[in-house]
N, C-alpha and C. Protein backbone atom coordinates (compact mmCIF):
# COMPACT_ATOMS: atom_id res chain seq x y z
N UNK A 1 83.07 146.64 112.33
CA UNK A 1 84.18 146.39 113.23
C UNK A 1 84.82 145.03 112.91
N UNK A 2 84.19 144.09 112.56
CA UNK A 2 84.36 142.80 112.71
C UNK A 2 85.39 142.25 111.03
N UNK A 3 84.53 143.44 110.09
CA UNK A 3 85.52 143.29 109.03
C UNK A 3 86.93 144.05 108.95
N UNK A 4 86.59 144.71 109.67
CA UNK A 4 87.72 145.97 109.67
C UNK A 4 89.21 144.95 110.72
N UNK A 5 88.95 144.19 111.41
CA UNK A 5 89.67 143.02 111.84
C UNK A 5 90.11 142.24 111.15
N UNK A 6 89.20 141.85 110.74
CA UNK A 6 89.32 140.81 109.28
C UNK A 6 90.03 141.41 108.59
N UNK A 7 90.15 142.43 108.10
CA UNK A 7 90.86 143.31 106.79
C UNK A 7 92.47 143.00 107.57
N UNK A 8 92.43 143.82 108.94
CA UNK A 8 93.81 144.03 109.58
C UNK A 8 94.64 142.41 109.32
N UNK A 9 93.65 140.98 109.93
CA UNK A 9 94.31 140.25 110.03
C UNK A 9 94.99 139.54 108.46
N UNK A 10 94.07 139.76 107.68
CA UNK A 10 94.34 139.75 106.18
C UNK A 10 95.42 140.16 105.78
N UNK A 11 95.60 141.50 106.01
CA UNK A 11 96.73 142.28 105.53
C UNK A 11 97.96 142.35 106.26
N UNK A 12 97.97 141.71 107.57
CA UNK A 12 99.41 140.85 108.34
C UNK A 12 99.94 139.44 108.19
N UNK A 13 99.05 138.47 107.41
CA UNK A 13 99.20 137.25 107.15
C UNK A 13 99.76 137.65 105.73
N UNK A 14 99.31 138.54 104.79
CA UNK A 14 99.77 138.85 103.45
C UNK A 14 101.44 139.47 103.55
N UNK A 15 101.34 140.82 104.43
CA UNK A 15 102.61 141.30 104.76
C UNK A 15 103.66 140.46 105.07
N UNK A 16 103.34 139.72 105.87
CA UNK A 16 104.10 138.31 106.04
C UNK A 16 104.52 137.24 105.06
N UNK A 17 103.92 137.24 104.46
CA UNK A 17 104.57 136.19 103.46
C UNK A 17 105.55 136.87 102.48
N UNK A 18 105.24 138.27 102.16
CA UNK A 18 105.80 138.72 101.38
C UNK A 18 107.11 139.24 102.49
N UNK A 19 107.39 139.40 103.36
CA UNK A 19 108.54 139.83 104.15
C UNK A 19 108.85 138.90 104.85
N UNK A 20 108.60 137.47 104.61
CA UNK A 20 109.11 136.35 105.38
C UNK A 20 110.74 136.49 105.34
N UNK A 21 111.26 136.51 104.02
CA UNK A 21 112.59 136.65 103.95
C UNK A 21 113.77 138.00 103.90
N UNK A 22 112.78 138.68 104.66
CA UNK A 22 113.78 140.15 104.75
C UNK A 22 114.31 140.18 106.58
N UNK A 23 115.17 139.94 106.40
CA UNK A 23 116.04 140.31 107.69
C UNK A 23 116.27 141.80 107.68
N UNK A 24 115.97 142.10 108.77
CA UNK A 24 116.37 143.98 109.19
C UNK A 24 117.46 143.70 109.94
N UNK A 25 118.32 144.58 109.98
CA UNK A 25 119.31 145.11 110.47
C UNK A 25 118.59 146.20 111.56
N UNK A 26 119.81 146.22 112.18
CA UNK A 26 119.18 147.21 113.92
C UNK A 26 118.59 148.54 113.59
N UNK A 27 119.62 148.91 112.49
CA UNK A 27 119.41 150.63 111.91
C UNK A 27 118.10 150.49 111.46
N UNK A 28 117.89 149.58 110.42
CA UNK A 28 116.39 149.47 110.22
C UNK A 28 115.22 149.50 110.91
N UNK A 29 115.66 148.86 112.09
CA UNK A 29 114.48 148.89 112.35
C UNK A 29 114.07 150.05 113.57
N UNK A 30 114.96 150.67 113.83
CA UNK A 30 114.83 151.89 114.74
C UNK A 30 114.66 152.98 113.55
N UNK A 31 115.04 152.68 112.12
CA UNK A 31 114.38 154.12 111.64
C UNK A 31 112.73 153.87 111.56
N UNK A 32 112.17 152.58 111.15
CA UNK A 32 111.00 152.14 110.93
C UNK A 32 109.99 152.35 112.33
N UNK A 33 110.64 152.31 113.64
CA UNK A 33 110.03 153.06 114.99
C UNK A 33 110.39 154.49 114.59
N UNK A 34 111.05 155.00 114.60
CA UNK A 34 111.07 156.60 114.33
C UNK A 34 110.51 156.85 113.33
N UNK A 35 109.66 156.53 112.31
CA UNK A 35 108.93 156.37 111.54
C UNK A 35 107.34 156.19 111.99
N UNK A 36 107.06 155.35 112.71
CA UNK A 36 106.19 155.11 113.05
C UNK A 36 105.90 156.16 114.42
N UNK A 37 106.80 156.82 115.21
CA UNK A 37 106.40 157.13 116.21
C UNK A 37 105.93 158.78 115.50
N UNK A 38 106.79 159.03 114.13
CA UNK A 38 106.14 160.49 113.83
C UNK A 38 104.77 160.24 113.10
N UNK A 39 104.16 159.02 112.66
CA UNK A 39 102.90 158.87 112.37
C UNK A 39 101.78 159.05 113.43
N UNK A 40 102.82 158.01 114.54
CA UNK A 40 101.62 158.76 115.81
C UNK A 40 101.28 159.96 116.09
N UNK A 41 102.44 160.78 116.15
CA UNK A 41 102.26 162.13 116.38
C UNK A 41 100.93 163.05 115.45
N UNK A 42 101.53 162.83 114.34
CA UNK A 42 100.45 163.54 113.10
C UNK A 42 99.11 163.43 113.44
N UNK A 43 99.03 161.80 113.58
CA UNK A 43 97.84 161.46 113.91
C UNK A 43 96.71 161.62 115.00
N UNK A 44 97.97 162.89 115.83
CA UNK A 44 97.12 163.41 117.43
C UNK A 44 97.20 162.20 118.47
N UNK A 45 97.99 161.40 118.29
CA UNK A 45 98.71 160.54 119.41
C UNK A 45 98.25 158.50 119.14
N UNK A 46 97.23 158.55 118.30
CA UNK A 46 96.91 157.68 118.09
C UNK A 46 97.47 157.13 116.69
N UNK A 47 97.76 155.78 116.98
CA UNK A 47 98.70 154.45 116.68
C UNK A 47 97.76 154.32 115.09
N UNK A 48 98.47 154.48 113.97
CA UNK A 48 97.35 154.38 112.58
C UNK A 48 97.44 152.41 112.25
N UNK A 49 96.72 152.38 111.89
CA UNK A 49 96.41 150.48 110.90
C UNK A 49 97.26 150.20 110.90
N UNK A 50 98.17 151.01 109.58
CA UNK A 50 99.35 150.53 109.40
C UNK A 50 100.43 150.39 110.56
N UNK A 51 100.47 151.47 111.40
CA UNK A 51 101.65 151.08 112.26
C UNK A 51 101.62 149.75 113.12
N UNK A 52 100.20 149.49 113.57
CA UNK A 52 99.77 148.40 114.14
C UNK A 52 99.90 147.06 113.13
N UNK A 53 99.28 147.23 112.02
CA UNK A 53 99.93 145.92 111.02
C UNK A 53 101.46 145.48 110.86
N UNK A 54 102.35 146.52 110.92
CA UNK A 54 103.68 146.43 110.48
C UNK A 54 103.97 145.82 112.07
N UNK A 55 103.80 146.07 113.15
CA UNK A 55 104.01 145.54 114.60
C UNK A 55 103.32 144.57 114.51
N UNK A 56 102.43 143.84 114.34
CA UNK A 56 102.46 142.72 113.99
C UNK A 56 102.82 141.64 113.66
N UNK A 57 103.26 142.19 112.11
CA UNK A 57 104.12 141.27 111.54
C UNK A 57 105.45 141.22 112.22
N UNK A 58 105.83 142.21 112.71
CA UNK A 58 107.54 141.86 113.50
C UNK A 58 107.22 141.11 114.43
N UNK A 59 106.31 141.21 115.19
CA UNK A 59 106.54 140.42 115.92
C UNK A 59 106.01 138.94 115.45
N UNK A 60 105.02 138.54 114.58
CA UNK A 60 104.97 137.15 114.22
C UNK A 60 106.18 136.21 113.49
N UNK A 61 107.16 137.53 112.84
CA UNK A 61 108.60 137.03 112.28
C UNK A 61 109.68 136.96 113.41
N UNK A 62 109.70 137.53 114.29
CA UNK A 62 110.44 137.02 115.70
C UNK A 62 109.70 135.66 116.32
N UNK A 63 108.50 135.75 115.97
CA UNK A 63 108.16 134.63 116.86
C UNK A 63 108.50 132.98 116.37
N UNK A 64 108.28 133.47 114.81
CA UNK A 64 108.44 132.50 114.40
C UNK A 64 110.08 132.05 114.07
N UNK A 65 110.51 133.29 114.05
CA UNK A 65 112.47 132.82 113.65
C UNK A 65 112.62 132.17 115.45
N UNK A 66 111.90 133.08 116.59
CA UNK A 66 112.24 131.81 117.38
C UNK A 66 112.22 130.18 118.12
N UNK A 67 110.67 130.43 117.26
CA UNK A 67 110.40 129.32 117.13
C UNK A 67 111.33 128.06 116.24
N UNK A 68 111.65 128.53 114.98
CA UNK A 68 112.75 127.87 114.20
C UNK A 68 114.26 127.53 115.10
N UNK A 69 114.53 128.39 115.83
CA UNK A 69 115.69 128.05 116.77
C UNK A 69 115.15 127.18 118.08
N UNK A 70 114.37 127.31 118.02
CA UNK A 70 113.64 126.02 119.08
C UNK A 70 114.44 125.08 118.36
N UNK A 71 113.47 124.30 117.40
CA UNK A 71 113.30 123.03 116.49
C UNK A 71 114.53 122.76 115.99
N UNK A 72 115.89 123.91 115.60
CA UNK A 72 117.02 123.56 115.67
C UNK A 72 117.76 123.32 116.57
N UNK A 73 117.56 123.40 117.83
CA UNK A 73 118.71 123.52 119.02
C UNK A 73 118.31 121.32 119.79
């Protein structure tokens, strides 16, 4: 269990660096939920790694672009 965390948090700190500089657009990112919500489905209702890694990282790149508008304002 404890690596399998480890793995997740690994592979959102990695995802992240490599998508630090991709801005989504709105369309994007509602196909990437409609994307993710037919993974849930497949999966018999439950949320897979990946969908949970990729939510992650959005939200640590919102947090941090708002954090950056902090430190600028």
């Amino acid at each position: 269990m404890i690596r399998r965390v480890g793995f997740t948090a690994l592979a959102a700190v990695f995802a992240l660096g490599l998508a630090g500089c991709d801005n989504k657009g709105p369309a994007e990112q509602v196909g990437e939920e409609v994307d993710e919500a037919v993974d849930t489905i497949k999966n018999g209702g439950d949320e897979s790694t990946a969908n949970k890694v990729d939510d992650a990282v959005d939200e640590a790149r919102e947090g941090a672009q708002d954090a950056a508008d902090e430190v600028t304002k």
